[in-house]
N, C-alpha and C. Protein backbone atom coordinates (compact mmCIF):
# COMPACT_ATOMS: atom_id res chain seq x y z
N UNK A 1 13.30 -2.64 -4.69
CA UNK A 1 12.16 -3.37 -4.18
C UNK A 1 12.45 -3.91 -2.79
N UNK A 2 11.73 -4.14 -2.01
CA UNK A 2 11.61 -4.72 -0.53
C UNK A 2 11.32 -6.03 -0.67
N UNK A 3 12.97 -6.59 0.16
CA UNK A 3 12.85 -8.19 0.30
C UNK A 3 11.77 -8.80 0.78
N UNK A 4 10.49 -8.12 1.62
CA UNK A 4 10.25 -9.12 2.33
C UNK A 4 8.52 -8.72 0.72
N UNK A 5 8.48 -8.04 0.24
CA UNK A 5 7.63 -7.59 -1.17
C UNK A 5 8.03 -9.18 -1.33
N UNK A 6 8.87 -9.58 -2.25
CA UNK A 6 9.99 -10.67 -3.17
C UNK A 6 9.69 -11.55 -2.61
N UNK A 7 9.56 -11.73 -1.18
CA UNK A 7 9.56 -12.75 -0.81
C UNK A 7 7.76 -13.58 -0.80
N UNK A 8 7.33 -12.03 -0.30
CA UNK A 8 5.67 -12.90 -0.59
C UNK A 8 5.42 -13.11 -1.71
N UNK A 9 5.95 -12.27 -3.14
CA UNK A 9 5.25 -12.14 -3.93
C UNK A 9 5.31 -13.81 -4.14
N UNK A 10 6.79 -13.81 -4.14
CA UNK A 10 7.39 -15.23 -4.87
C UNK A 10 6.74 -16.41 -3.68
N UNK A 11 6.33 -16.50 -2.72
CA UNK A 11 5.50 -17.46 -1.90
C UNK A 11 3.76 -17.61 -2.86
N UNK A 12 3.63 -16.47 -2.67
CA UNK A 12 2.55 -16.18 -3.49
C UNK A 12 2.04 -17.45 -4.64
N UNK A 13 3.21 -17.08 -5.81
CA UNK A 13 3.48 -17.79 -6.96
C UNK A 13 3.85 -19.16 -6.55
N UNK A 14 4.95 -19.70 -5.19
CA UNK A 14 4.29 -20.81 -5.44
C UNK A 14 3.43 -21.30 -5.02
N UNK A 15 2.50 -20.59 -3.96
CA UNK A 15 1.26 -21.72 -3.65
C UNK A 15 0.44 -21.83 -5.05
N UNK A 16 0.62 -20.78 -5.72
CA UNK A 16 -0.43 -21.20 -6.80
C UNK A 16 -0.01 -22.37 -7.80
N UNK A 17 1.62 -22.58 -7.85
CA UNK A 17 2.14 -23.28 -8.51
C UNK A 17 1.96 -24.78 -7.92
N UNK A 18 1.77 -24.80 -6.74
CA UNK A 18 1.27 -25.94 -5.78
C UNK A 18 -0.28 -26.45 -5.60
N UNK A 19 -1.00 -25.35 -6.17
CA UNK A 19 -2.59 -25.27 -5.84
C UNK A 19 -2.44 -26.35 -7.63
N UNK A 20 -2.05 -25.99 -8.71
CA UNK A 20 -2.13 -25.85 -9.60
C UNK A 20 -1.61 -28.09 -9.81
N UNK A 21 -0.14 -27.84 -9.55
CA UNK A 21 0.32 -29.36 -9.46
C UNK A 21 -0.58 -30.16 -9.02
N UNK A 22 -0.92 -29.58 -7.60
CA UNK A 22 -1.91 -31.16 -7.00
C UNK A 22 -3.32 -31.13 -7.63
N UNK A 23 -3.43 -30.16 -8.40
CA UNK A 23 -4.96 -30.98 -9.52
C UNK A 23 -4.46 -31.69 -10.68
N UNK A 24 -3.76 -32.03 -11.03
CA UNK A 24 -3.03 -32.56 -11.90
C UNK A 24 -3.41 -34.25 -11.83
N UNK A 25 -3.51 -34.34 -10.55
CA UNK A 25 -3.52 -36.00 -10.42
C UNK A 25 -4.86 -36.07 -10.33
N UNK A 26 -6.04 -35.40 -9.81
CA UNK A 26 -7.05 -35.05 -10.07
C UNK A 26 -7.98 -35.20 -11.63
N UNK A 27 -7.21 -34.25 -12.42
CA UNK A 27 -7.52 -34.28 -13.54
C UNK A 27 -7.36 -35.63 -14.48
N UNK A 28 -5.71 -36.21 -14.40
CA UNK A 28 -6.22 -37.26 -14.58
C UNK A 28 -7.01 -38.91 -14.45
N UNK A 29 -7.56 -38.62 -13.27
CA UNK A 29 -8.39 -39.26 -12.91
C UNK A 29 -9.80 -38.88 -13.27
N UNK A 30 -10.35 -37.44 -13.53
CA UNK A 30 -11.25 -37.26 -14.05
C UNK A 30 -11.21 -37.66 -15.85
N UNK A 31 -10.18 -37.54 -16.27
CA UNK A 31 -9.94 -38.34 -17.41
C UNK A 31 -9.95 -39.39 -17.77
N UNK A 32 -9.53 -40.32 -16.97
CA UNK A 32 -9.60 -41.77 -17.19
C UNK A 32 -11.00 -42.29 -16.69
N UNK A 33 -11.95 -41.52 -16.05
CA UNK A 33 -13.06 -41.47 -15.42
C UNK A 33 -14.12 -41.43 -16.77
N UNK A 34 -13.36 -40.28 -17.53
CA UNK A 34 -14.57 -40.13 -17.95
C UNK A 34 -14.71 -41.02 -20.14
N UNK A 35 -13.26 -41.64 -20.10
CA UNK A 35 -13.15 -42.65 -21.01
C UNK A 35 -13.79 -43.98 -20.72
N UNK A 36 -13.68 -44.23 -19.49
CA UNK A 36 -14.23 -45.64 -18.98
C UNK A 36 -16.05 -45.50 -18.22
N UNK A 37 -16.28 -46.52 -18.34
CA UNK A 37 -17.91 -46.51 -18.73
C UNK A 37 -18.49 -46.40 -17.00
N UNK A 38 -17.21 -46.10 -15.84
CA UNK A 38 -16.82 -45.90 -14.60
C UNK A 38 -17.54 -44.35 -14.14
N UNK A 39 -18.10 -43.57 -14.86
CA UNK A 39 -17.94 -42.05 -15.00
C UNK A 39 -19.26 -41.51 -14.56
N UNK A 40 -20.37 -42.75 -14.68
CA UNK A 40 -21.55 -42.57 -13.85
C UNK A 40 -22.53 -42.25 -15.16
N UNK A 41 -23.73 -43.28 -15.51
CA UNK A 41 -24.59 -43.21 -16.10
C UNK A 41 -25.46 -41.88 -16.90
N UNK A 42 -25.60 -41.12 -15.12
CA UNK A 42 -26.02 -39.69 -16.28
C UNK A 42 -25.24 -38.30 -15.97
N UNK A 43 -23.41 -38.22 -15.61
CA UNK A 43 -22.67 -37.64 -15.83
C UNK A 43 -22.10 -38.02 -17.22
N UNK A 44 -22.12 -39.59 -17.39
CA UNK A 44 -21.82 -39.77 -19.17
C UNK A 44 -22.02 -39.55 -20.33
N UNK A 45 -23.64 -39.72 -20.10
CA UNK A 45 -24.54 -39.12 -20.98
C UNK A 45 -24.62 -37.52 -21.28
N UNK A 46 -25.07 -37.03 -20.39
CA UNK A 46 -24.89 -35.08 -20.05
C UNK A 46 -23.19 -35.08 -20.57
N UNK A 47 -22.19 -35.53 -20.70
CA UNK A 47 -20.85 -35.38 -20.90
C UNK A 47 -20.60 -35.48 -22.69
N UNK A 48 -21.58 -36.52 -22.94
CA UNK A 48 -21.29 -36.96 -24.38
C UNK A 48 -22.26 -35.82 -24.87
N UNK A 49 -23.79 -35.79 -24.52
CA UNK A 49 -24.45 -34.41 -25.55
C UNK A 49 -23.36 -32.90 -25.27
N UNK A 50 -23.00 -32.78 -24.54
CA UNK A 50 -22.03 -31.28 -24.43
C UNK A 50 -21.00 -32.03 -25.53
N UNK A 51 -20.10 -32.82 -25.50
CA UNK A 51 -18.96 -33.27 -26.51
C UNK A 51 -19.45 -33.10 -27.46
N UNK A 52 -20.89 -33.85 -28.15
CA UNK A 52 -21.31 -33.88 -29.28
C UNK A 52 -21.83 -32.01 -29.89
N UNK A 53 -22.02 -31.71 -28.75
CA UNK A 53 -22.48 -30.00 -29.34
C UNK A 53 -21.40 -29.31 -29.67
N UNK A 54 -19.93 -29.78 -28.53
CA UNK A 54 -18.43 -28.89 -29.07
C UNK A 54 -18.69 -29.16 -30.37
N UNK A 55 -18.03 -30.66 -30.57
CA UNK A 55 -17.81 -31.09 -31.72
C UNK A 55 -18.56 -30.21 -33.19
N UNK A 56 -19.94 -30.64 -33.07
CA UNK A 56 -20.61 -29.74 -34.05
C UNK A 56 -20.29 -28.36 -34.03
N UNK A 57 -20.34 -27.71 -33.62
CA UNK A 57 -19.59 -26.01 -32.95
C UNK A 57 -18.22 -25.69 -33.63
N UNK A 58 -17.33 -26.76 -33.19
CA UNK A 58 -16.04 -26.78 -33.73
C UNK A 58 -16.02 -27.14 -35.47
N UNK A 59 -16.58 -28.00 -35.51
CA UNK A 59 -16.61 -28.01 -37.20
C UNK A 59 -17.28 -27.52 -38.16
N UNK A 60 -18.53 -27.00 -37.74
CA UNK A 60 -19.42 -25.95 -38.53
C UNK A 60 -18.28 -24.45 -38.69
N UNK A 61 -17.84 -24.09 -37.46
CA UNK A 61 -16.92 -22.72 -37.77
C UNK A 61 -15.83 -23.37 -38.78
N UNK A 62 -14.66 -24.67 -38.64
CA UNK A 62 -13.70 -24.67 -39.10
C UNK A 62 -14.30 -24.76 -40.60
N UNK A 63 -15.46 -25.56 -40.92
CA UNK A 63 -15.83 -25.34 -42.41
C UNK A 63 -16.51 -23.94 -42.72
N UNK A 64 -16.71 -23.00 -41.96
CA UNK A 64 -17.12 -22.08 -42.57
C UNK A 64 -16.25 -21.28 -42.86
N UNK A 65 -15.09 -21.06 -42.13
CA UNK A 65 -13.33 -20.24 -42.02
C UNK A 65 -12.93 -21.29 -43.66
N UNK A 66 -13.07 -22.52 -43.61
CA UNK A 66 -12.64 -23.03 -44.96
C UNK A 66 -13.20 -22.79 -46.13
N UNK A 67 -14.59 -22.47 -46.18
CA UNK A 67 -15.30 -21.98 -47.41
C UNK A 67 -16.90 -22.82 -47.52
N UNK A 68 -16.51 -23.67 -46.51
CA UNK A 68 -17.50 -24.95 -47.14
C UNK A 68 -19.25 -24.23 -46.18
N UNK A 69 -20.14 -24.78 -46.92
CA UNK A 69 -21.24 -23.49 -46.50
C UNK A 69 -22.37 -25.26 -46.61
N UNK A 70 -22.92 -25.00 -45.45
CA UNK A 70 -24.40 -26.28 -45.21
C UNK A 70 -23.32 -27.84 -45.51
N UNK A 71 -22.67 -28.40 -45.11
CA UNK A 71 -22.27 -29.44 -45.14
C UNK A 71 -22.57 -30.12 -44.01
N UNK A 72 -22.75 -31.34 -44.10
CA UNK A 72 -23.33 -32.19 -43.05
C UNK A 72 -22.36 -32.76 -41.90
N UNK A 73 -22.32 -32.72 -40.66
CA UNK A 73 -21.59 -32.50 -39.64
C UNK A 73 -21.87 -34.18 -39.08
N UNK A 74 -21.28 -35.19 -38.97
CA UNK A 74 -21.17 -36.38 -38.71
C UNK A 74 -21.40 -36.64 -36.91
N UNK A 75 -22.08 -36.95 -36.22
CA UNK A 75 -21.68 -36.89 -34.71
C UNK A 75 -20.25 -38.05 -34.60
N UNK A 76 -19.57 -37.69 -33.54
CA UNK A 76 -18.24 -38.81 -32.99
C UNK A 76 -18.96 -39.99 -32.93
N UNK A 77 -18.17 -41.17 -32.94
CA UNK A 77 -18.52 -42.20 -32.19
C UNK A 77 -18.14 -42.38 -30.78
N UNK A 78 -18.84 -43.16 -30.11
CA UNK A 78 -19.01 -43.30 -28.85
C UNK A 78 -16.76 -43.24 -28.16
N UNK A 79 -16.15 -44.02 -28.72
CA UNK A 79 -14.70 -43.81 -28.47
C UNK A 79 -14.52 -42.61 -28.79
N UNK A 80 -14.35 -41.79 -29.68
CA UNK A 80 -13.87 -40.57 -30.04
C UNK A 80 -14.69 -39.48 -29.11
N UNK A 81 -16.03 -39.21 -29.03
CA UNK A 81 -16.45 -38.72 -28.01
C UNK A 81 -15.90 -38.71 -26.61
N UNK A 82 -15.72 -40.20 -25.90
CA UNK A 82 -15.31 -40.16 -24.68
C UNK A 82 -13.90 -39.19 -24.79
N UNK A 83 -13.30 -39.40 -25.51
CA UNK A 83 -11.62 -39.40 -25.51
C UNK A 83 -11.89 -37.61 -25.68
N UNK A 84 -12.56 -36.96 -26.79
CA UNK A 84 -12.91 -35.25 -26.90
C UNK A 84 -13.19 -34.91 -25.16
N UNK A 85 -14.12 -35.85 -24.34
CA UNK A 85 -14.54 -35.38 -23.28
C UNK A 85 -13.62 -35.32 -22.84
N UNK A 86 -13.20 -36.20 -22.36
CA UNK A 86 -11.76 -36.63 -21.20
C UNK A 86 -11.03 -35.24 -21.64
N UNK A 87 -10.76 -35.08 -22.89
CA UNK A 87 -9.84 -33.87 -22.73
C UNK A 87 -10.54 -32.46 -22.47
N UNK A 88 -11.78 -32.13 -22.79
CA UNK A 88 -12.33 -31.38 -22.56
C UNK A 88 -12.35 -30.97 -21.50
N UNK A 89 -12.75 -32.37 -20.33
CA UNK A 89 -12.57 -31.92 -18.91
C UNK A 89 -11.41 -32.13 -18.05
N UNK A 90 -10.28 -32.41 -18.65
CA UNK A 90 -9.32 -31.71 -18.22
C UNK A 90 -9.02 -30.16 -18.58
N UNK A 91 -8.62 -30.21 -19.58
CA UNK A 91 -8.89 -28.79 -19.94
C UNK A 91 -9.19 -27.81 -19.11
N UNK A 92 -10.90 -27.61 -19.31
CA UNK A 92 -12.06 -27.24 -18.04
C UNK A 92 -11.69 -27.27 -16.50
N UNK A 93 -10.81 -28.21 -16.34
CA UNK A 93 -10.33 -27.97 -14.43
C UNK A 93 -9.08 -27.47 -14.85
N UNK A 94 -8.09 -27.15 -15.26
CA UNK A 94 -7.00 -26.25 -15.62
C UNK A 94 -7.34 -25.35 -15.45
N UNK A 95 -8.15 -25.46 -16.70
CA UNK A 95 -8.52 -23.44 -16.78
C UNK A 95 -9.18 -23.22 -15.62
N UNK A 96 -10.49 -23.91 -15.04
CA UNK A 96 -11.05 -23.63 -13.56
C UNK A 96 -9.87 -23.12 -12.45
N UNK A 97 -9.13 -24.09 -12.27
CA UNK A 97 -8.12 -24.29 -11.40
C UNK A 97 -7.37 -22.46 -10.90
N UNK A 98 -6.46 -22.47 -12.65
CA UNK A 98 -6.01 -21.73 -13.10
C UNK A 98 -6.10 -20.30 -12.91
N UNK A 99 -7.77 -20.24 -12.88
CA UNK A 99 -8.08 -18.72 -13.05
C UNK A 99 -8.57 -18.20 -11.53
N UNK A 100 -8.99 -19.29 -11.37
CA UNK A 100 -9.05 -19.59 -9.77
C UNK A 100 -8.14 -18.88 -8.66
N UNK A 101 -6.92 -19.66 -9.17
CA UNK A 101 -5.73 -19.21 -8.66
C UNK A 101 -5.42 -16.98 -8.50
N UNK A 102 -5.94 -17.16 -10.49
CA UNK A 102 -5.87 -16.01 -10.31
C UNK A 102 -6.83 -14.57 -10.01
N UNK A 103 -7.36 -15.29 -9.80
CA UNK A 103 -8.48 -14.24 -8.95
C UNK A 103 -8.08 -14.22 -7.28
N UNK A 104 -8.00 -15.46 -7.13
CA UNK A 104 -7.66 -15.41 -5.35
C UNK A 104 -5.98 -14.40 -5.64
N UNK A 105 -5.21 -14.30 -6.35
CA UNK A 105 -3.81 -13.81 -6.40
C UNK A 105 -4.22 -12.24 -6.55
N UNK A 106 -5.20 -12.13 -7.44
CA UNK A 106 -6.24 -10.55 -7.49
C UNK A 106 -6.41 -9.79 -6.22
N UNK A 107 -7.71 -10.66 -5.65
CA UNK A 107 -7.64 -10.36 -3.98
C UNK A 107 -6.90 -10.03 -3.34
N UNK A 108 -5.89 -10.73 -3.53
CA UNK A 108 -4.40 -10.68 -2.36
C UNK A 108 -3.49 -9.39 -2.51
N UNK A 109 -3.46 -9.22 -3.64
CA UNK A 109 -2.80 -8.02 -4.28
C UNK A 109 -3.54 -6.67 -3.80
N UNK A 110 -5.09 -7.07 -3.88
CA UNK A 110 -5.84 -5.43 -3.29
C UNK A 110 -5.89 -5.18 -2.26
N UNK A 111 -5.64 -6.69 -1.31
CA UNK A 111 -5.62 -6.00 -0.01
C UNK A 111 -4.32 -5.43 0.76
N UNK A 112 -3.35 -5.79 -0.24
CA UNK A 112 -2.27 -5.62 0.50
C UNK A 112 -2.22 -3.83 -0.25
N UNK A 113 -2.80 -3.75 -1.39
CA UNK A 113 -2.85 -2.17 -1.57
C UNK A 113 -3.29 -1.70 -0.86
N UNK A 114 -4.25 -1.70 -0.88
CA UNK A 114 -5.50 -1.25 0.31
C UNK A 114 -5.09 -0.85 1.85
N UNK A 115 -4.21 -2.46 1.90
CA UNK A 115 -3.51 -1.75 3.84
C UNK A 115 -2.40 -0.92 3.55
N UNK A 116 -1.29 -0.99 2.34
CA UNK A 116 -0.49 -0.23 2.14
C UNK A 116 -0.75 1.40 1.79
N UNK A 117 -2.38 1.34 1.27
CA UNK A 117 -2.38 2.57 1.08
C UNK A 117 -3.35 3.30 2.44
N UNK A 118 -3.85 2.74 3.82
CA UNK A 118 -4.51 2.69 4.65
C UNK A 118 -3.29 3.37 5.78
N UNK A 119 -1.54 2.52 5.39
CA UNK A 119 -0.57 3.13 6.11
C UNK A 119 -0.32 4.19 6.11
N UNK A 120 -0.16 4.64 4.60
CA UNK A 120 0.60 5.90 3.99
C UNK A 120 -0.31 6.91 4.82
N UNK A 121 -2.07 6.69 4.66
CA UNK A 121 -2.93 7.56 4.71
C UNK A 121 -2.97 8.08 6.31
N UNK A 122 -2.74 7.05 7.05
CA UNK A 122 -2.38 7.12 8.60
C UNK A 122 -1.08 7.84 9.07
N UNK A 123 -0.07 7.70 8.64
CA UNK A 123 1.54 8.30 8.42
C UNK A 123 0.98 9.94 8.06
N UNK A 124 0.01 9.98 7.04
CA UNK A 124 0.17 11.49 6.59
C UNK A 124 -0.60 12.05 7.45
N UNK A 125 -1.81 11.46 8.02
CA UNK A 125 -2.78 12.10 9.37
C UNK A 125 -1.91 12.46 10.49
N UNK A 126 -0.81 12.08 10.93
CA UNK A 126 0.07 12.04 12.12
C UNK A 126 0.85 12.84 11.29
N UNK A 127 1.44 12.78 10.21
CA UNK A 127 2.49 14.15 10.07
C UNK A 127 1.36 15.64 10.21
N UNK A 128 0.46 15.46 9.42
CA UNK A 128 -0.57 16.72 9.77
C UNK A 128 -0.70 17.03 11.04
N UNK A 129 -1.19 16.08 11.47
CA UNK A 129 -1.34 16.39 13.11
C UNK A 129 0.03 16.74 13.72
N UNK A 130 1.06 16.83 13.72
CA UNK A 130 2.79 16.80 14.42
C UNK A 130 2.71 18.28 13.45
N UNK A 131 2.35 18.48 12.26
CA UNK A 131 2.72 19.80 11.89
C UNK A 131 1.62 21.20 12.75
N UNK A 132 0.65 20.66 12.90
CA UNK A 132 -0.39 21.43 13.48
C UNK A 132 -0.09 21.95 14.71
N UNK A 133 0.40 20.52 15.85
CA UNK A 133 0.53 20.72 17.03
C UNK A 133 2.39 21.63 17.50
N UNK A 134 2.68 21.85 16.22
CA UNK A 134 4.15 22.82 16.27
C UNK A 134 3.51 23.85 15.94
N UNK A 135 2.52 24.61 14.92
CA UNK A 135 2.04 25.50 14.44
C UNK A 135 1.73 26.14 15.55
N UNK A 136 0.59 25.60 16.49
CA UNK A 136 0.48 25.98 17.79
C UNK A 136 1.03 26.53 18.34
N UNK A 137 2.05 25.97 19.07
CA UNK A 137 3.73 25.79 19.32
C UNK A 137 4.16 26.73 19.33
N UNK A 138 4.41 27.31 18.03
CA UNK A 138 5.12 28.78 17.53
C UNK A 138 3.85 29.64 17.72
N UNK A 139 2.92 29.74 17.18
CA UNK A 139 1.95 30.89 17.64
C UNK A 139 2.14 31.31 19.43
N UNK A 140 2.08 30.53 20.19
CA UNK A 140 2.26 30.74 21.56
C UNK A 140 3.59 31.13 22.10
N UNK A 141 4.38 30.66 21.64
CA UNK A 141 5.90 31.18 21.51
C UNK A 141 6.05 32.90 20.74
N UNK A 142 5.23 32.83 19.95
CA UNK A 142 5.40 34.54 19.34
C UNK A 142 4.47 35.29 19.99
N UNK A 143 3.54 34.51 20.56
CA UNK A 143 2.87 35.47 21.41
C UNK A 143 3.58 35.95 22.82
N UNK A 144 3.72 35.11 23.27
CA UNK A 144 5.42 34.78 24.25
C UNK A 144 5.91 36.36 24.53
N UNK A 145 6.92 36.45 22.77
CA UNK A 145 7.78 37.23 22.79
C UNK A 145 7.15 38.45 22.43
N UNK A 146 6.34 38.63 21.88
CA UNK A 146 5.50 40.01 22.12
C UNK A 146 4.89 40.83 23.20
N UNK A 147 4.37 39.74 23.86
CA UNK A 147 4.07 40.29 25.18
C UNK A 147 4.93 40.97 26.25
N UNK A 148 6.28 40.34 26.02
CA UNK A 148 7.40 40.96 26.58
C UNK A 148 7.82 42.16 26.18
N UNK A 149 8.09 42.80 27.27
CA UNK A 149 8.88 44.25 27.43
C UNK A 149 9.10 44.28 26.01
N UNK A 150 9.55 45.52 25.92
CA UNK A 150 10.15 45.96 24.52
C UNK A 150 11.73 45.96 24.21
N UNK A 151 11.83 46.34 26.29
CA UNK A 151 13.56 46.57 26.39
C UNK A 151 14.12 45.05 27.02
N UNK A 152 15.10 44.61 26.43
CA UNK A 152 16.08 43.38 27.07
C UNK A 152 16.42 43.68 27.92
N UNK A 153 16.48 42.69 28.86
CA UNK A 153 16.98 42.49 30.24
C UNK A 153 18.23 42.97 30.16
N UNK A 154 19.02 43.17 29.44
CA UNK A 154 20.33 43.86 29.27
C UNK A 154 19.97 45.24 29.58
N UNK A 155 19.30 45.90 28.26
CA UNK A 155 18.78 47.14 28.30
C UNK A 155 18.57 47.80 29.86
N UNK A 156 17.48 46.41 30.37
CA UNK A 156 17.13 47.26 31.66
C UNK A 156 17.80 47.29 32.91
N UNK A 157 19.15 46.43 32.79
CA UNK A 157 19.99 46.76 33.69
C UNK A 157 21.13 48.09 33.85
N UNK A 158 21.11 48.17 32.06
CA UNK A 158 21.62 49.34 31.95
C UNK A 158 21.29 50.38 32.75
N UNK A 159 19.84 49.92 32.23
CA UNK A 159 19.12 51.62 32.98
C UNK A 159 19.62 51.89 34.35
N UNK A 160 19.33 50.57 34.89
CA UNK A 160 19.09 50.87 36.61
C UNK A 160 20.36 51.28 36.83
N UNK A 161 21.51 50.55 36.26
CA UNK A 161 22.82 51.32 37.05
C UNK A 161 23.63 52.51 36.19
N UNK A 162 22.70 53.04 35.39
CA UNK A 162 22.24 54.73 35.39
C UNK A 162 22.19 55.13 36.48
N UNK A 163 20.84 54.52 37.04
CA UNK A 163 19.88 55.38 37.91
C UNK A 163 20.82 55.39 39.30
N UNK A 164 21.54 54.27 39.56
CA UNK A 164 22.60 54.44 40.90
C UNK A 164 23.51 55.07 40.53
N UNK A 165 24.11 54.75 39.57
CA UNK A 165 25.22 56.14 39.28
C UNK A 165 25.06 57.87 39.51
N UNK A 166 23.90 57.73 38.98
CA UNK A 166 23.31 59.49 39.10
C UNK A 166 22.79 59.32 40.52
N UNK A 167 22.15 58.23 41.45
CA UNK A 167 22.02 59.01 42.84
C UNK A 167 23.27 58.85 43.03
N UNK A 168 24.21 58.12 43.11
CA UNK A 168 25.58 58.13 44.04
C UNK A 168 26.62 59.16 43.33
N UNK A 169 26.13 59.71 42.34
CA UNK A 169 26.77 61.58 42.01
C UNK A 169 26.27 62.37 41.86
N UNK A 170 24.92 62.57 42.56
CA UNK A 170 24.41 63.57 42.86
C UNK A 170 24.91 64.52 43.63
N UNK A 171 24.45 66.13 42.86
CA UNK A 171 25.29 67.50 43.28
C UNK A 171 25.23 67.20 44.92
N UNK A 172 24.69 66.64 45.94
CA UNK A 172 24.27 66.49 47.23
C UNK A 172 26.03 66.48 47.47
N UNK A 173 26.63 67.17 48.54
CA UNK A 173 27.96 67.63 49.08
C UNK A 173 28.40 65.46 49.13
N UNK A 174 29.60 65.15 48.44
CA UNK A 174 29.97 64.29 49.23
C UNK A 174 30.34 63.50 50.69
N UNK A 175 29.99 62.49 50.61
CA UNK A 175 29.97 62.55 52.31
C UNK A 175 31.52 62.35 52.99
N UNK A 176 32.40 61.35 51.31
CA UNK A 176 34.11 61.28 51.91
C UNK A 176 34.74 61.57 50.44
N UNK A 177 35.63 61.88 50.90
CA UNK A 177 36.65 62.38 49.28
C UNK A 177 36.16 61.05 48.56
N UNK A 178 36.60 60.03 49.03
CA UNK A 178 36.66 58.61 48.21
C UNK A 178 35.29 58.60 47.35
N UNK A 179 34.43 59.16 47.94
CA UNK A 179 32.88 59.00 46.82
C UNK A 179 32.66 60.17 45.94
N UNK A 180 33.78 60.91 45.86
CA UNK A 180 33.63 62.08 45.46
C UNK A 180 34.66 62.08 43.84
N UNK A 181 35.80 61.05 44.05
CA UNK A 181 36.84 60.59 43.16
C UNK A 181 36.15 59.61 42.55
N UNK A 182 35.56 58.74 43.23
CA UNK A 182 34.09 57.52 42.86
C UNK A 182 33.64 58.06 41.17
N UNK A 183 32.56 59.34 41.65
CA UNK A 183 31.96 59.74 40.90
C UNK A 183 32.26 60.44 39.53
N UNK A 184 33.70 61.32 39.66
CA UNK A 184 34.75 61.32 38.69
C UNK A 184 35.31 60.53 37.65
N UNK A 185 35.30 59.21 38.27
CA UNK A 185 36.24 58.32 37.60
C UNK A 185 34.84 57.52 36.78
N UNK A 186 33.56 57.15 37.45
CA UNK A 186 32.56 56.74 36.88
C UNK A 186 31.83 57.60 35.59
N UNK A 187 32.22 59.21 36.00
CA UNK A 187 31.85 59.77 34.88
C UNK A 187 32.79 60.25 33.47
N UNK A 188 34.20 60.19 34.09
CA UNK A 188 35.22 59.95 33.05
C UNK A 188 34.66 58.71 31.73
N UNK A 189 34.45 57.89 32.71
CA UNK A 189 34.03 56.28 32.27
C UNK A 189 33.05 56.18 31.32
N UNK A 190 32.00 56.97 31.42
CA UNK A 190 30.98 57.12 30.64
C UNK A 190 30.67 57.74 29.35
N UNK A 191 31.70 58.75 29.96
CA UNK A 191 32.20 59.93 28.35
C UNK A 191 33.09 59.06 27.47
């Protein structure tokens, strides 16, 4: 794995671990908020009918999982209610908080796919392109060597000093002994 991967991931984890702590003091203040008669007239009220509907909710299923079928469901009293709320809405900003966290951690994760896979996809356009522009490359290069003679520059030097050898021993009378032993020794040479 790649340190500097490790390193965000784990930055990552703790801001959320930090996003997560500082509602904490939050929460319980929405808790103690919402036990004390401090919590606002009709957030209290709207707070206690939702408590009172868990409540019923919660004990109609646990007596029906127990066996017990139409039994009469008691509402909380006003203490026991507050105290179900208070925890309720802590609870409720946890999990808010919480999931919060992990959806924004969701995001973060796709985009870094997304540019990681935006790199790769860019890297492979430029190797295509670097393979193309050699393909080229060699096509023009073999065209190059086709176009050229058939015989190597070796070959065709051969030839030519053929071609001076045979004028400079041609049957034509020598003009001094010395080009005449010349031509002897060049054609010894050849055989």
């Amino acid at each position: 794995m790649d340190e500097n991967y490790c390193r965000r991931e784990s930055g990552a984890g703790i801001s959320s671990a930090l996003v997560f702590k500082t509602q904490m003091p939050s929460i319980s203040l929405h808790k103690g908020a919402a036990r004390q008669e401090s919590f606002g007239c009709s957030s209290r009220s709207e707070l206690m009918s939702l408590v009172q509907v868990y409540h019923w909710v919660e004990m109609r299923t646990k007596m029906r999982i127990m066996g017990f079928r139409g039994t009469v469901i008691k509402p909380l009293n006003e203490e026991a209610a507050a105290e179900l709320g208070a925890e309720l809405l802590g609870e409720a900003t946890i999990f808010i908080v919480g999931g919060g966290c992990l959806v924004l951690e969701y995001w973060r994760h796709q985009a870094q796919q997304r540019h990681k896979e935006e790199e790769q996809r860019a890297a492979w356009d430029a190797m295509q392109d670097e393979v193309g522009r050699l393909a080229l490359a060699l096509e023009a290069l073999q065209a190059q060597v086709q176009a050229a003679p058939a015989h190597s520059a070796l070959e065709e030097l051969q030839a030519q000093m053929r071609e001076v050898r045979a004028q400079l021993c041609a049957p034509d009378p020598p003009a001094t002994p010395q080009a005449a032993s010349a031509c002897k020794v060049q054609e010894s040479a050849q055989a």
